[in-house]
N, C-alpha and C. Protein backbone atom coordinates (compact mmCIF):
# COMPACT_ATOMS: atom_id res chain seq x y z
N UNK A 1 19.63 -13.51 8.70
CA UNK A 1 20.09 -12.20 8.36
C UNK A 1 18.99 -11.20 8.71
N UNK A 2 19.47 -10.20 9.58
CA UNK A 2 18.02 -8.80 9.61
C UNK A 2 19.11 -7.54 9.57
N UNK A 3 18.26 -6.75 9.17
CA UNK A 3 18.43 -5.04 9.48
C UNK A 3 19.06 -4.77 10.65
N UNK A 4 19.94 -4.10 11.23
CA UNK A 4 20.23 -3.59 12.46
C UNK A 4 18.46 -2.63 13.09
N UNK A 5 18.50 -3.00 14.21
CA UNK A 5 17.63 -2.31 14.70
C UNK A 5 17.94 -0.90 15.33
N UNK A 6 16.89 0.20 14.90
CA UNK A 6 17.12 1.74 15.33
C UNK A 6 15.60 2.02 15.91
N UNK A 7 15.84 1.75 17.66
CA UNK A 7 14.50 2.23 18.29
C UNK A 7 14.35 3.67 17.86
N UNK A 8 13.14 4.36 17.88
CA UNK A 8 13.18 6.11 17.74
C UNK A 8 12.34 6.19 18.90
N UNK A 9 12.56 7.48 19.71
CA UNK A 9 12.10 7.78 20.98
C UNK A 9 10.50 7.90 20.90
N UNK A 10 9.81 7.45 21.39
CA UNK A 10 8.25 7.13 21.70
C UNK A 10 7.56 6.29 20.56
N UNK A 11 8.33 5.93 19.54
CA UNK A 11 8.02 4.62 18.81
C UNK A 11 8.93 3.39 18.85
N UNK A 12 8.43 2.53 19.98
CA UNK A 12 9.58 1.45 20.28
C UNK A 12 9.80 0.47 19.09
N UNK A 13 8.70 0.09 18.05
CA UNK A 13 8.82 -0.67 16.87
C UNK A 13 8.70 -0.10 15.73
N UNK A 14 9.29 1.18 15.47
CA UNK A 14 9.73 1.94 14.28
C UNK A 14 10.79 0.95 13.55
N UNK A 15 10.67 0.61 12.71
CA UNK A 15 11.95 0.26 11.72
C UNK A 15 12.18 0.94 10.67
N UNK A 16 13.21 2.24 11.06
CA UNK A 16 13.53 3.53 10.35
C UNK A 16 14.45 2.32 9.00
N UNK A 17 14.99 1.34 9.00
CA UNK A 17 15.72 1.12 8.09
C UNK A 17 15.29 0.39 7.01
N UNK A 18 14.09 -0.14 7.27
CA UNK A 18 13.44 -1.32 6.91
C UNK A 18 12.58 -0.26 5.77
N UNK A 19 11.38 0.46 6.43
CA UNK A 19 10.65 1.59 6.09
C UNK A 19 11.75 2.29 4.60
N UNK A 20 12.84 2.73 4.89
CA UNK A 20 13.53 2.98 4.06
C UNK A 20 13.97 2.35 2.94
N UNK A 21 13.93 1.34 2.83
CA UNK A 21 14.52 0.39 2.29
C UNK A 21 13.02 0.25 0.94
N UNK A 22 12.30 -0.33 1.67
CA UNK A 22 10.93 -0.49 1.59
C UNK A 22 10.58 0.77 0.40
N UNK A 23 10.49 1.98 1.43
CA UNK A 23 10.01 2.92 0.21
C UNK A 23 11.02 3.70 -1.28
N UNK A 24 12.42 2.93 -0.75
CA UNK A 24 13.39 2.93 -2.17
C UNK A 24 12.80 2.02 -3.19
N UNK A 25 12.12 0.94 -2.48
CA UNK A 25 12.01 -0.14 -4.13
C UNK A 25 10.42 -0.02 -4.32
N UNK A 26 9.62 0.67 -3.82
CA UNK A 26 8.50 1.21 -4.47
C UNK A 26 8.44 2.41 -5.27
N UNK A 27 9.65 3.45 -4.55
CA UNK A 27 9.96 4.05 -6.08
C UNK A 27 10.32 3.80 -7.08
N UNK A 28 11.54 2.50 -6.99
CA UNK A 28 11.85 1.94 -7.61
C UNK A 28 11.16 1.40 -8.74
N UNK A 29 10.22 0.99 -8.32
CA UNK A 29 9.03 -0.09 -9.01
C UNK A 29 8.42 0.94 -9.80
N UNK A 30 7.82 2.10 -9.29
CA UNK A 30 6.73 3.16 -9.70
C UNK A 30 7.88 3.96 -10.91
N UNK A 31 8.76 3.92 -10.74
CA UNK A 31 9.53 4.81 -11.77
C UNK A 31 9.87 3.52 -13.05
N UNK A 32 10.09 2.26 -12.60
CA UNK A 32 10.40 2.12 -13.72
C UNK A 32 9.23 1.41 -14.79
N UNK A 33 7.93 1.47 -13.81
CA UNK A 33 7.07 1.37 -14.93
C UNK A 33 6.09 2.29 -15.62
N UNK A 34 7.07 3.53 -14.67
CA UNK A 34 6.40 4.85 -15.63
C UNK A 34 7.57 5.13 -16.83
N UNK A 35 8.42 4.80 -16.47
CA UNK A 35 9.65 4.95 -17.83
C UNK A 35 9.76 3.83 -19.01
N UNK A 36 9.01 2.76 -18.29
CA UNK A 36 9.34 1.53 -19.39
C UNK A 36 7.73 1.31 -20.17
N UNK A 37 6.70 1.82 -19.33
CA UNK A 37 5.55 1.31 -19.71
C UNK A 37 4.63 2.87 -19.92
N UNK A 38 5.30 3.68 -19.48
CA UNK A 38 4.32 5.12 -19.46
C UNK A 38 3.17 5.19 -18.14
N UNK A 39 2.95 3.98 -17.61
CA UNK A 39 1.76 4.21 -17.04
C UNK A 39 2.11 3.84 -15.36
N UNK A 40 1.83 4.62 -14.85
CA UNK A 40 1.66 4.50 -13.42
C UNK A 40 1.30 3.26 -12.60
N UNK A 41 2.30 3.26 -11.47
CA UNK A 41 1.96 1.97 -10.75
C UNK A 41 0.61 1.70 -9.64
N UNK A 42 -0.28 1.84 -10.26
CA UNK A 42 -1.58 2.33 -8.84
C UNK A 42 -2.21 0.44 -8.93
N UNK A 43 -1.74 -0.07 -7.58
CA UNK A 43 -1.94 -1.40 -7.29
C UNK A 43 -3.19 -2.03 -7.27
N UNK A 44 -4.32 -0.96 -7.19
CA UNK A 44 -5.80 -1.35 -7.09
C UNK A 44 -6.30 -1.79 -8.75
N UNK A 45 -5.33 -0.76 -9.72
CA UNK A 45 -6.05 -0.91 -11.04
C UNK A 45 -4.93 -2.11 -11.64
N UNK A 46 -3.68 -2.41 -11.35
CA UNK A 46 -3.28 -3.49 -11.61
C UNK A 46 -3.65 -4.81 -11.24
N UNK A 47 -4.04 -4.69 -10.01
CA UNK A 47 -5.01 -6.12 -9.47
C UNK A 47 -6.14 -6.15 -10.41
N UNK A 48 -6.98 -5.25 -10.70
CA UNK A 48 -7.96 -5.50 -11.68
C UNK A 48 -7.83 -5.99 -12.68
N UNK A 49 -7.09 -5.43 -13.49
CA UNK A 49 -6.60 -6.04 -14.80
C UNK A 49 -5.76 -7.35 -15.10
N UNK A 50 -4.94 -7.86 -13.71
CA UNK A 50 -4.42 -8.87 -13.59
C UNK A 50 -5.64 -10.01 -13.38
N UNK A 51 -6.68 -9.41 -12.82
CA UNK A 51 -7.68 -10.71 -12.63
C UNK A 51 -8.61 -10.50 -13.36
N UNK A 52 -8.65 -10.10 -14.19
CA UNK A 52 -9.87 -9.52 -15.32
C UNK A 52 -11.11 -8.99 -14.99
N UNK A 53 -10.78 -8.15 -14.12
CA UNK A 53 -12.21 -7.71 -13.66
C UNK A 53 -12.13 -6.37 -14.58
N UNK A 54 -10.92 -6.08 -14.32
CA UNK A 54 -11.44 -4.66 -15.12
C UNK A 54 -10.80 -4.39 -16.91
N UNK A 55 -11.16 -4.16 -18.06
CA UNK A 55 -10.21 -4.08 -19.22
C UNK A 55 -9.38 -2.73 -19.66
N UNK A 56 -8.53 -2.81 -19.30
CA UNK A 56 -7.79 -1.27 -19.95
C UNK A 56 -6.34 -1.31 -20.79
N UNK A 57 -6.18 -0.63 -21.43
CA UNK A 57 -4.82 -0.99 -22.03
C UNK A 57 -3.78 -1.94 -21.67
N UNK A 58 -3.75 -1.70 -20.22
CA UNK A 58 -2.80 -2.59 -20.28
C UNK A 58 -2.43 -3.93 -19.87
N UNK A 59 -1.47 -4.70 -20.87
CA UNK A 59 -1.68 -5.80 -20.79
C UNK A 59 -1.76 -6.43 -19.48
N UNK A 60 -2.53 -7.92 -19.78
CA UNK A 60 -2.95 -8.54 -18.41
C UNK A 60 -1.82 -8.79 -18.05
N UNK A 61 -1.05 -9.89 -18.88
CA UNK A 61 0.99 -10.62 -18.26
C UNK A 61 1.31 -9.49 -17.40
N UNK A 62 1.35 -8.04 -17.98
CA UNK A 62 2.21 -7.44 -17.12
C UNK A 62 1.47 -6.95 -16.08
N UNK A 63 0.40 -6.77 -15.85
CA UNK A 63 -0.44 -6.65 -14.47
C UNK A 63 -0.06 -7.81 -13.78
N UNK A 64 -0.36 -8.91 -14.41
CA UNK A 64 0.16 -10.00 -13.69
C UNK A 64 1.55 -10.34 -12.83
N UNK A 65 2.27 -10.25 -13.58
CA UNK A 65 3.58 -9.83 -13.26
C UNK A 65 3.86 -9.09 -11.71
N UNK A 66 3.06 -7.79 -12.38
CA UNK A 66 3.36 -6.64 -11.26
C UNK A 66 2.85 -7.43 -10.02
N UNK A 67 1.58 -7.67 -9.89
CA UNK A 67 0.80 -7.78 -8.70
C UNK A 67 1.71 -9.22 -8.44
N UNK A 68 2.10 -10.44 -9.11
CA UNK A 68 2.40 -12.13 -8.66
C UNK A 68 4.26 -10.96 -7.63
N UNK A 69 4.80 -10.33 -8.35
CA UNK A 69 6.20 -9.58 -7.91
C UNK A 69 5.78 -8.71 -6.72
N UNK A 70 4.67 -8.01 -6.27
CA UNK A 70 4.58 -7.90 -4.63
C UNK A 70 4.06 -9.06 -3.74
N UNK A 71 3.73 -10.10 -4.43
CA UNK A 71 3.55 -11.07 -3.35
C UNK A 71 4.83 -12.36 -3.33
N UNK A 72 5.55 -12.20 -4.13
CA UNK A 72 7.34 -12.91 -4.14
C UNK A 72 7.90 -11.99 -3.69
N UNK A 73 7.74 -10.79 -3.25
CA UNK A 73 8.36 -9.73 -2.54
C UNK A 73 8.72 -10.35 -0.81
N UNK A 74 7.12 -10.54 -0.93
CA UNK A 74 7.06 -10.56 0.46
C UNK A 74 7.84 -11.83 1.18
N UNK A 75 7.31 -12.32 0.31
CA UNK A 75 8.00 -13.74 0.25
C UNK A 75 9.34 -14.04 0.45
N UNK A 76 9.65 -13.50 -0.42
CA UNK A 76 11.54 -13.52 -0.32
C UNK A 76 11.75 -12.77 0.85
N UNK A 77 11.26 -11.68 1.00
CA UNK A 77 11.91 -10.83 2.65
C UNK A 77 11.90 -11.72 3.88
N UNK A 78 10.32 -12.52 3.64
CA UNK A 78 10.51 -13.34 4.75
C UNK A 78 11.29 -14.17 5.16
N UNK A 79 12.05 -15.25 4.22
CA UNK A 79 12.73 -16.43 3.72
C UNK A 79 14.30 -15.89 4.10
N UNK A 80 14.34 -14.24 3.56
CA UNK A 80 15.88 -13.56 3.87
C UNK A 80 15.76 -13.16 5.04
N UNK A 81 14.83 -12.51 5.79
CA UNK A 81 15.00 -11.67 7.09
C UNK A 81 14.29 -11.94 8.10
N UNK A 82 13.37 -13.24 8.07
CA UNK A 82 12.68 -14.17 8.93
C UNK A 82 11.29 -13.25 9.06
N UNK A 83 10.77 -13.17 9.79
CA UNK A 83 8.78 -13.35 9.71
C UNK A 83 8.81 -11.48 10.55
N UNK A 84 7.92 -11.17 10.23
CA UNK A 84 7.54 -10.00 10.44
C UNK A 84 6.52 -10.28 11.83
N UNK A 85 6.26 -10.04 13.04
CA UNK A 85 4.95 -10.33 14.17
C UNK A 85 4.12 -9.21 13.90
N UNK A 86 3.05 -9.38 13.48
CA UNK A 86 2.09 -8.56 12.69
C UNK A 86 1.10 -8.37 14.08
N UNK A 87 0.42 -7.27 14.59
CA UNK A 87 -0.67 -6.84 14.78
C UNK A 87 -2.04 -6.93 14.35
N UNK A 88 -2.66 -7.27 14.51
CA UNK A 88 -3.96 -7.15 13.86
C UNK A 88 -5.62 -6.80 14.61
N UNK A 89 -6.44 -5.72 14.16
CA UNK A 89 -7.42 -5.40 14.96
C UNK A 89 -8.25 -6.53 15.60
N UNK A 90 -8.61 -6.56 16.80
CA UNK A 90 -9.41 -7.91 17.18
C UNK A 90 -10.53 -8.26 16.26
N UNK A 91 -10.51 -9.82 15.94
CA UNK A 91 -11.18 -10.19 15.27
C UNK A 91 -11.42 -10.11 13.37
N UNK A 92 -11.62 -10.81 12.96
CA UNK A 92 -11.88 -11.21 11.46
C UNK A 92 -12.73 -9.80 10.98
N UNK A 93 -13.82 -9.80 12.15
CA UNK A 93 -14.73 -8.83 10.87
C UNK A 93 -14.10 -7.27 10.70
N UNK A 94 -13.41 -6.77 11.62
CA UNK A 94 -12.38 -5.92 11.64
C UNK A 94 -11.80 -5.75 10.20
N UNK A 95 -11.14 -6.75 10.32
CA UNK A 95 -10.20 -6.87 8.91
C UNK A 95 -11.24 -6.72 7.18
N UNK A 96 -12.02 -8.25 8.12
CA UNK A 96 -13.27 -7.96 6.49
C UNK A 96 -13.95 -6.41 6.33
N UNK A 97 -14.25 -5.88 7.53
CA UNK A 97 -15.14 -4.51 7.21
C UNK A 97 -13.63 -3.62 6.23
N UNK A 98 -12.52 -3.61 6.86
CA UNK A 98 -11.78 -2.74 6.96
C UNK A 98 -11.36 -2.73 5.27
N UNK A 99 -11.28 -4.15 4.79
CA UNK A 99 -11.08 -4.70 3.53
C UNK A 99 -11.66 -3.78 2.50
N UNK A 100 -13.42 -4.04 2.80
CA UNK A 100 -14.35 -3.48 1.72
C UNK A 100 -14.63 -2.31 1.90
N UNK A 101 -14.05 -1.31 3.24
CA UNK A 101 -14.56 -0.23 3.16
C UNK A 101 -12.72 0.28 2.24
N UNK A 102 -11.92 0.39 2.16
CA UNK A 102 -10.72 0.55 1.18
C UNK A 102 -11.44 -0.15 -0.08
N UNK A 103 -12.10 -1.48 -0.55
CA UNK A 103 -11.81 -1.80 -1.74
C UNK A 103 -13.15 -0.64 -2.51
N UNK A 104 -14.11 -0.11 -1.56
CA UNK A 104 -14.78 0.61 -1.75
C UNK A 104 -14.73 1.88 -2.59
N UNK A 105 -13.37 2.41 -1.31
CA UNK A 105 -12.94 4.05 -1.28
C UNK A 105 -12.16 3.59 -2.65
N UNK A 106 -11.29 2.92 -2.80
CA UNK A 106 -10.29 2.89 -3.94
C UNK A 106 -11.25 2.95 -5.24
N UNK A 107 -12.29 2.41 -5.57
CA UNK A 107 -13.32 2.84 -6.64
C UNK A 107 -14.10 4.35 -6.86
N UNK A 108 -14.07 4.33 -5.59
CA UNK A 108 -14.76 5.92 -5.85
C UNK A 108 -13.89 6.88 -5.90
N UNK A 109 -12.00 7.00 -5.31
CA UNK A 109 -11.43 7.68 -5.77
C UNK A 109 -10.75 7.60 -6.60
N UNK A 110 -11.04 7.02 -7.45
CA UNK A 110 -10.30 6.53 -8.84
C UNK A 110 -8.75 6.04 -8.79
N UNK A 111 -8.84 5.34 -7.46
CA UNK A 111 -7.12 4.65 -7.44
C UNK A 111 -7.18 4.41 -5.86
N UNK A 112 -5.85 4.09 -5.18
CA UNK A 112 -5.75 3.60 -4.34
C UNK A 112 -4.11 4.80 -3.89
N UNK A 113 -3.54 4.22 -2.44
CA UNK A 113 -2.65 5.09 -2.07
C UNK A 113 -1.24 4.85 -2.83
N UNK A 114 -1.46 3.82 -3.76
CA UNK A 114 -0.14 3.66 -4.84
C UNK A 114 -0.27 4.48 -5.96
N UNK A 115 -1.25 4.34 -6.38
CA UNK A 115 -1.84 5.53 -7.52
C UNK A 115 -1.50 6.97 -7.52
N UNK A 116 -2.34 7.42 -6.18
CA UNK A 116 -2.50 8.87 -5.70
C UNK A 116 -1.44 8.80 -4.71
N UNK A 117 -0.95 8.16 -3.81
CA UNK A 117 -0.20 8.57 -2.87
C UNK A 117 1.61 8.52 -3.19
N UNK A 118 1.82 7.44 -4.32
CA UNK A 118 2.92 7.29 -4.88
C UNK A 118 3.84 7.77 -6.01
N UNK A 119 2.69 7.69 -6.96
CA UNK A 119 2.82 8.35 -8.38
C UNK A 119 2.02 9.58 -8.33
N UNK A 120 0.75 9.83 -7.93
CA UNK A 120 0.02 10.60 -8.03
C UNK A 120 0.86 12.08 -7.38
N UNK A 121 1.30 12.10 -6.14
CA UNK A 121 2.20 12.94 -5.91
C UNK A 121 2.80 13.22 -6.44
N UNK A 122 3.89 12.53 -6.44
CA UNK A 122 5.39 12.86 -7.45
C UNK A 122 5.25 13.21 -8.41
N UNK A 123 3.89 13.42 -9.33
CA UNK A 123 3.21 13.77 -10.08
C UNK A 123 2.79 14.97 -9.95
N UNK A 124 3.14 15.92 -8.42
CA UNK A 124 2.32 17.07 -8.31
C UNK A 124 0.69 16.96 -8.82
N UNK A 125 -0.07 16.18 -8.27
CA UNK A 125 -1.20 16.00 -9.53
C UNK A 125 -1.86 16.40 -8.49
N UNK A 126 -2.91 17.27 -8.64
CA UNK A 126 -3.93 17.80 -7.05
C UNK A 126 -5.64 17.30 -7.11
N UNK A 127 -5.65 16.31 -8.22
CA UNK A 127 -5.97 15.02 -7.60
C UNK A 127 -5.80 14.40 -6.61
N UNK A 128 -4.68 13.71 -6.91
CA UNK A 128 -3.90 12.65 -6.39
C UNK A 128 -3.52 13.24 -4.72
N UNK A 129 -3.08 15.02 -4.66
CA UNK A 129 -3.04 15.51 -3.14
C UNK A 129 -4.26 15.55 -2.59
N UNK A 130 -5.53 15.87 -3.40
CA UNK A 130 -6.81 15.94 -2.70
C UNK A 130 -7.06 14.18 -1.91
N UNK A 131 -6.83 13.28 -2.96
CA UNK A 131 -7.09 11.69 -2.70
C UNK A 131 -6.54 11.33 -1.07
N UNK A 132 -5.00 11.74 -1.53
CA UNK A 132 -4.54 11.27 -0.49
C UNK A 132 -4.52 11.64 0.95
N UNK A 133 -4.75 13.27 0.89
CA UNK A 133 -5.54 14.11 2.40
C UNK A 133 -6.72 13.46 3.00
N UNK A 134 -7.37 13.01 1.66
CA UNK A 134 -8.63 12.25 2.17
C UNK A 134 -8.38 10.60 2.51
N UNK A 135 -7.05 10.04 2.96
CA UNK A 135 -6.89 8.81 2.86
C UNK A 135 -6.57 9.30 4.42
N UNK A 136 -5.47 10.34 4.53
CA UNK A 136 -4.95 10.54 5.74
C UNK A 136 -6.04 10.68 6.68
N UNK A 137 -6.68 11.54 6.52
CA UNK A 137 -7.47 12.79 7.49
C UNK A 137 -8.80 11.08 7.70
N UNK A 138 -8.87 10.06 6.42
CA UNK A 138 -9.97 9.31 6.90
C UNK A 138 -9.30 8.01 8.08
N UNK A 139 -7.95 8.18 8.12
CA UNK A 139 -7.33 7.18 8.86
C UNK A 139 -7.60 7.37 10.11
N UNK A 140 -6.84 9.08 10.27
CA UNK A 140 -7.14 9.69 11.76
C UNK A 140 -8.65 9.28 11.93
N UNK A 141 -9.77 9.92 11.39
CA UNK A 141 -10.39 9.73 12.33
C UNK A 141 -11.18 8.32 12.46
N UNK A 142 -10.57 7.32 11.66
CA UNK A 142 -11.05 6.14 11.91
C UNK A 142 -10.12 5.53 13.13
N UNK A 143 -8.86 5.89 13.28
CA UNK A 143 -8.27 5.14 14.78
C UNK A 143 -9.05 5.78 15.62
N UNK A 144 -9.12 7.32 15.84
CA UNK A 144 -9.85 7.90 16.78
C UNK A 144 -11.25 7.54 17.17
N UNK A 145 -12.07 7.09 16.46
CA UNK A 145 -13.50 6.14 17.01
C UNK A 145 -13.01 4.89 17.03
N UNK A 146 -12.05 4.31 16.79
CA UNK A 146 -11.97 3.12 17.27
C UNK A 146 -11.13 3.00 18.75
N UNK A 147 -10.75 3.69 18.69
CA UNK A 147 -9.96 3.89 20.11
C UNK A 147 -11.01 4.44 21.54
N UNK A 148 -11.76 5.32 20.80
CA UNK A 148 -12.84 6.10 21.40
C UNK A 148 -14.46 4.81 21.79
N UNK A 149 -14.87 3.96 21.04
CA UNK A 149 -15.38 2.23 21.05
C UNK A 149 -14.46 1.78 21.96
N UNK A 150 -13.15 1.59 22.09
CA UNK A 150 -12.53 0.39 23.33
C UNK A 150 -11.72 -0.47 22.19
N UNK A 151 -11.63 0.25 20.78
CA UNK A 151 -10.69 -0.61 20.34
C UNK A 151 -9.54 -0.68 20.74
N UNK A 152 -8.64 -1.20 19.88
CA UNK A 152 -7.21 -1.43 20.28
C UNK A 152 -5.76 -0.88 19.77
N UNK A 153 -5.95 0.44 18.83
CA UNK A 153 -5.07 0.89 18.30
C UNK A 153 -4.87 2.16 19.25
């Protein structure tokens, strides 16, 4: 079983339906554990608390929960809609640098792009718009020196 495919003109592997789909059940997710639990879905501080690194109100089970339910997410999509062919920057240390410089930024801006970019918005919170300008504007110009090096994006 898959999605019907919808090329969009100068992005040949856009999946306008998928993308959609996708960002319905992260609202999904983010609303109903701001309605059931009060507290915002920001995935960096739920991984913490699910693995005890960090202690805050809220309970570990349901950190647990949250974070074990995006990785049966993925899971099940795969199993229903067969394997995703993933991209990836050449080489391991790519990925490892790329890892710790996010698990970095997500500490020093007090959340991650689920936090600030999900809830934090919809939140009107200008925090959360300052965070996330600075997530964008650091993306651009990280493809742009990597492209500008001979990388590959």
């Amino acid at each position: 079983m898959s999605l019907p495919h919808f090329g969009l003109p100068g992005f040949p592997d856009a999946a306008p339906l998928e993308g959609l789909l996708g960002g319905a059940l992260i609202g999904l997710a983010a609303a109903i554990m701001l309605l059931m639990l009060g507290r915002i879905a920001g995935v960096s501080g739920l991984a913490a608390r699910a693995t005890g690194i960090a202690q805050t109100d809220m309970p570990q089970p349901v950190a647990a929960l949250f974070v074990g339910g995006l990785v049966l997410g993925g899971f099940l999509f795969n199993l229903l809609l067969g394997p995703i062919e993933a991209e990836y920057a050449p080489g391991w240390g790519w990925i490892v640098a790329g890892g710790l410089v996010v698990g970095v930024g997500t500490r020093l801006g007090s959340g991650c792009t689920s936090g600030h970019g999900v809830c934090g918005m919809s939140r009107l919170s200008r925090r959360s718009l300052a965070a996330t300008a600075a997530f964008m504007v650091s993306g651009f110009v990280t493809v742009a020196v990597v492209n500008a090096l001979g990388g590959a994006w």
